[in-house]
Each structure stands twice: as C-alpha cells, then as structure tokens.
C-alpha atoms as a PDB file:
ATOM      1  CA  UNK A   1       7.004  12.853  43.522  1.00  0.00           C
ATOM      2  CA  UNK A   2       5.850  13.852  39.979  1.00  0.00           C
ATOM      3  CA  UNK A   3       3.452  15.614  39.261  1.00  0.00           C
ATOM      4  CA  UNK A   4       0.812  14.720  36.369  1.00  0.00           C
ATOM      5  CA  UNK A   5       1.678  17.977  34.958  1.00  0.00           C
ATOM      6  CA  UNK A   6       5.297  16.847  34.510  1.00  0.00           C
ATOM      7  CA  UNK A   7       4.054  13.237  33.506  1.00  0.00           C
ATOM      8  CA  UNK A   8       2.307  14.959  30.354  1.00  0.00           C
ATOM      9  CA  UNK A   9       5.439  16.968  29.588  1.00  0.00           C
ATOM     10  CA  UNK A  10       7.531  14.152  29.099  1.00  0.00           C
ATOM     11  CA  UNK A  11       4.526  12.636  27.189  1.00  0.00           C
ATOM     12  CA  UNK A  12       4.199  15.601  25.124  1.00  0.00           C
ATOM     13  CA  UNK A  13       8.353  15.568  24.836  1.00  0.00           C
ATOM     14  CA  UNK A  14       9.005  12.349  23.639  1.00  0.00           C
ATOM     15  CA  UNK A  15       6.186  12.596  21.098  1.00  0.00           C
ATOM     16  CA  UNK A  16       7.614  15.374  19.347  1.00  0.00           C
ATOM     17  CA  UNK A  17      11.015  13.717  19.571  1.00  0.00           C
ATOM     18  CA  UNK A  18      10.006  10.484  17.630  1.00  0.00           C
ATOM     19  CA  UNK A  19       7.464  12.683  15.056  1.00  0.00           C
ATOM     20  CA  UNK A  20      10.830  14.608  14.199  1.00  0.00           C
ATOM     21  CA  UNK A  21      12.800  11.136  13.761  1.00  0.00           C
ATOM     22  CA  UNK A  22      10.181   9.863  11.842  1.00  0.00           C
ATOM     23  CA  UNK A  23       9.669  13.168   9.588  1.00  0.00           C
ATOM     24  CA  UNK A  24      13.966  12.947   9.391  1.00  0.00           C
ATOM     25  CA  UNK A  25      13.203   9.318   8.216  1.00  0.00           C
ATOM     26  CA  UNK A  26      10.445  10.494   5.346  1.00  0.00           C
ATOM     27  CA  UNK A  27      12.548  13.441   4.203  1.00  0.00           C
ATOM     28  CA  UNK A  28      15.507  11.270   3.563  1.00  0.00           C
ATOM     29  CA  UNK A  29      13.560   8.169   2.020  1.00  0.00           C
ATOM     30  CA  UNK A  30      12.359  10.992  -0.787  1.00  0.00           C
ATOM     31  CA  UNK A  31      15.971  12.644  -0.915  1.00  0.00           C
ATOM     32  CA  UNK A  32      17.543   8.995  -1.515  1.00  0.00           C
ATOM     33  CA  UNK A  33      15.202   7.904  -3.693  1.00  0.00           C
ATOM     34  CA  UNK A  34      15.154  10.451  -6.665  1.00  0.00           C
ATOM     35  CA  UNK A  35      18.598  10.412  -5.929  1.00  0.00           C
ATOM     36  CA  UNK A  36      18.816   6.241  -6.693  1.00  0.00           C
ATOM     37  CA  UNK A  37      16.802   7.010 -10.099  1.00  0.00           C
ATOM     38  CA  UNK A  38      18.614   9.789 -11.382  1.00  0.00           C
ATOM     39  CA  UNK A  39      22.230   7.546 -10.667  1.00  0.00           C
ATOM     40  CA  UNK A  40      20.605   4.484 -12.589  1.00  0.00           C
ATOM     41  CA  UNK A  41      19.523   7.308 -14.962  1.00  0.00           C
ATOM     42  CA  UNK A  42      22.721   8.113 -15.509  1.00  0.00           C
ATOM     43  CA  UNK A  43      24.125   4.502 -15.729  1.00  0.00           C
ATOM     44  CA  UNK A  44      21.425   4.086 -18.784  1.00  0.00           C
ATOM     45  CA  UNK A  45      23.258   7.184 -19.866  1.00  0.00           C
ATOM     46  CA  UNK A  46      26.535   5.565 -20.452  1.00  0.00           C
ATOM     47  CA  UNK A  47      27.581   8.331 -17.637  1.00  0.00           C
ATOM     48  CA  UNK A  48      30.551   6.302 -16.201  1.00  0.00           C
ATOM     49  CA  UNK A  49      32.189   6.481 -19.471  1.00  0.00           C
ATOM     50  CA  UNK A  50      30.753   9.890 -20.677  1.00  0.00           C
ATOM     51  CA  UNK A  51      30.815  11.649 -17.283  1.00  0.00           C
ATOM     52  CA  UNK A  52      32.975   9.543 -15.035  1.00  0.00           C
ATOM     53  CA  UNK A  53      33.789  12.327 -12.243  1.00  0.00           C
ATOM     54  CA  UNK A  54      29.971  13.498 -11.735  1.00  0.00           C
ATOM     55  CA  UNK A  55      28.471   9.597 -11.816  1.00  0.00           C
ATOM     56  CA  UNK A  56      31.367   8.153  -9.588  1.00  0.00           C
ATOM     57  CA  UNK A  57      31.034  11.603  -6.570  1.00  0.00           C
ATOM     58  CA  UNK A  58      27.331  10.964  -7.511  1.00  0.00           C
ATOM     59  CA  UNK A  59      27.271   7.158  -6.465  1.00  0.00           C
ATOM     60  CA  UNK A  60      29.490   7.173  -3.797  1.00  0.00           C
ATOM     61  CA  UNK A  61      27.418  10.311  -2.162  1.00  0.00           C
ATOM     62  CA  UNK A  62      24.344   8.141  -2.591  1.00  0.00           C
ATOM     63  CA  UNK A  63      26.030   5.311  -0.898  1.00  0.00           C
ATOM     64  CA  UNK A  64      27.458   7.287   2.221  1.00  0.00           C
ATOM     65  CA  UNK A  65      23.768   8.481   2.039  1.00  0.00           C
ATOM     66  CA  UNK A  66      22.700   5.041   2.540  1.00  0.00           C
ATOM     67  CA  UNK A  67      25.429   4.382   5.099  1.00  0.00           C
ATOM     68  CA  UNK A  68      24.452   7.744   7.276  1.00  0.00           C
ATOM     69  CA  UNK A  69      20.908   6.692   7.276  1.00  0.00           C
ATOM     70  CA  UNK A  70      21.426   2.695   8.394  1.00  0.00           C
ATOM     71  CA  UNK A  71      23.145   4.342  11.460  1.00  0.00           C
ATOM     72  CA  UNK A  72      20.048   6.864  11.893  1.00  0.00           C
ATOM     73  CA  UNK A  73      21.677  10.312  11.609  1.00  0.00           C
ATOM     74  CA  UNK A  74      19.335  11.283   8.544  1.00  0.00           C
ATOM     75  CA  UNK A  75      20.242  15.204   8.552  1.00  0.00           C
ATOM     76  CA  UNK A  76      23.667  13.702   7.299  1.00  0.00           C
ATOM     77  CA  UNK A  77      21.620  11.408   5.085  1.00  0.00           C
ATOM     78  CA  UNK A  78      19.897  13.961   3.554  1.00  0.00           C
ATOM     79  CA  UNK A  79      23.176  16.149   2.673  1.00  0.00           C
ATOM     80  CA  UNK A  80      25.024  13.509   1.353  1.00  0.00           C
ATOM     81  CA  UNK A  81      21.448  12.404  -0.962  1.00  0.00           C
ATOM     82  CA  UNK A  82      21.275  16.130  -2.059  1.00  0.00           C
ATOM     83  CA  UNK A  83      24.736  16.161  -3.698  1.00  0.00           C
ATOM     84  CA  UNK A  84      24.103  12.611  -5.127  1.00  0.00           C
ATOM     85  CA  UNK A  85      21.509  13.959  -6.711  1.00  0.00           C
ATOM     86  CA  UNK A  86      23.096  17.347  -7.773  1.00  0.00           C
ATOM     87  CA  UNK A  87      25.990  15.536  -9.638  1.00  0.00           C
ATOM     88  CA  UNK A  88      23.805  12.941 -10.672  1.00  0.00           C
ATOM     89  CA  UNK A  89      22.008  15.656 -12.533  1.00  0.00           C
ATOM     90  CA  UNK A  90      25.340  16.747 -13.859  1.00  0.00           C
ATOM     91  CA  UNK A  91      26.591  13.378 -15.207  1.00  0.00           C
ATOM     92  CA  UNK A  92      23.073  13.027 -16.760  1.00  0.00           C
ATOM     93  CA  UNK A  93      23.441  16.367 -18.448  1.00  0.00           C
ATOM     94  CA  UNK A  94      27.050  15.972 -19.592  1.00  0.00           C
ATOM     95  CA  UNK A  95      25.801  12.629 -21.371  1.00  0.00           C
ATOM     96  CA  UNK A  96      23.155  13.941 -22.925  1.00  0.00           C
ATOM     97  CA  UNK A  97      25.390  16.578 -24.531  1.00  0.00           C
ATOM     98  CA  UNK A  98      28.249  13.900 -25.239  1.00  0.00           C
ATOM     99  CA  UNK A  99      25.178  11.520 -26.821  1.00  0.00           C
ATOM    100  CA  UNK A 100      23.782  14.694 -29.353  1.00  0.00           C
ATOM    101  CA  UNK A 101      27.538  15.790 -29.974  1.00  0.00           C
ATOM    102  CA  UNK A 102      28.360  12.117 -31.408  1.00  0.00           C
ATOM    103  CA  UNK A 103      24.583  11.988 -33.459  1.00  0.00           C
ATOM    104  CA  UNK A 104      22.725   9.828 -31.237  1.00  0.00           C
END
C-alpha cells in the first residue's frame, strides 16, 4: 500500500524529469538555431567555395544536430549544434578575409 507521501514523490519526480526534458528541448532549439543562421551566413558568404572544410564539418554537425534531437537525446544535440556553430564561425571568418583579400 502506498503511502500519499510516496504518491507526492513520484509526483514531485516525474515533474522535475519532464521540466529537465523540456529545458534540454529549449537549450537545444537556441543552440540549433544560431547555429542554422550562421551556416546560411556562411552560404551568403560564398563559404563552400572560400572555406569548404569549416562550412561542410559546419553543416553536417548542424545536421547530426538535427538528427540527435528528432530522436530526443538533446545533450548530444546540443554538442553537435555547438561545433556547427564554432566552424560555422570559422568558415564565416575565413570568407570574410578571402572577400577583403580579393577587394570586395
């Protein structure tokens, strides 16, 4: 027989277990998002021709990203948005420079 005490534990648990999955969910929906822009940014760039490496690791990290997250496991989600975003930055960067090297 349980007692209400242990009735309001579980209550209590499975609260904090879906707030956490739903926090997970929010962090990565930021994470993937200014990772999505700053790809595209560096599409505008011309960074699969200027900066192929960082743009390609970039979009495919932003992809598994997606991938990690459709399955729920968004800790993984997150990782793989942060380096999307981290090479994204480089490839943006690197085309920049190519863009004021050639007089644009």
């Amino acid at each position: 027989m349980k007692t209400p005490r242990s009735g309001l534990a579980a209550i209590v648990l499975l609260s904090a277990a879906l707030h956490s999955l739903s926090c997970g969910g929010a962090l990565y929906a930021l994470q993937v998002n200014s990772a999505a822009s700053k790809v595209a940014q560096a599409k505008e760039l011309g960074a699969d021709k200027l900066a192929p490496y960082e743009y390609y690791y970039a979009s495919e990290h932003l992809k598994q990203a997606q991938s990690e997250a459709a399955e729920g496991d968004y800790s993984d989600a997150k990782e793989f948005a942060d380096i999307a975003e981290e090479y994204a930055d480089k490839a943006i960067k690197l085309s920049k420079e190519a863009h004021r090297g050639a007089g644009r």
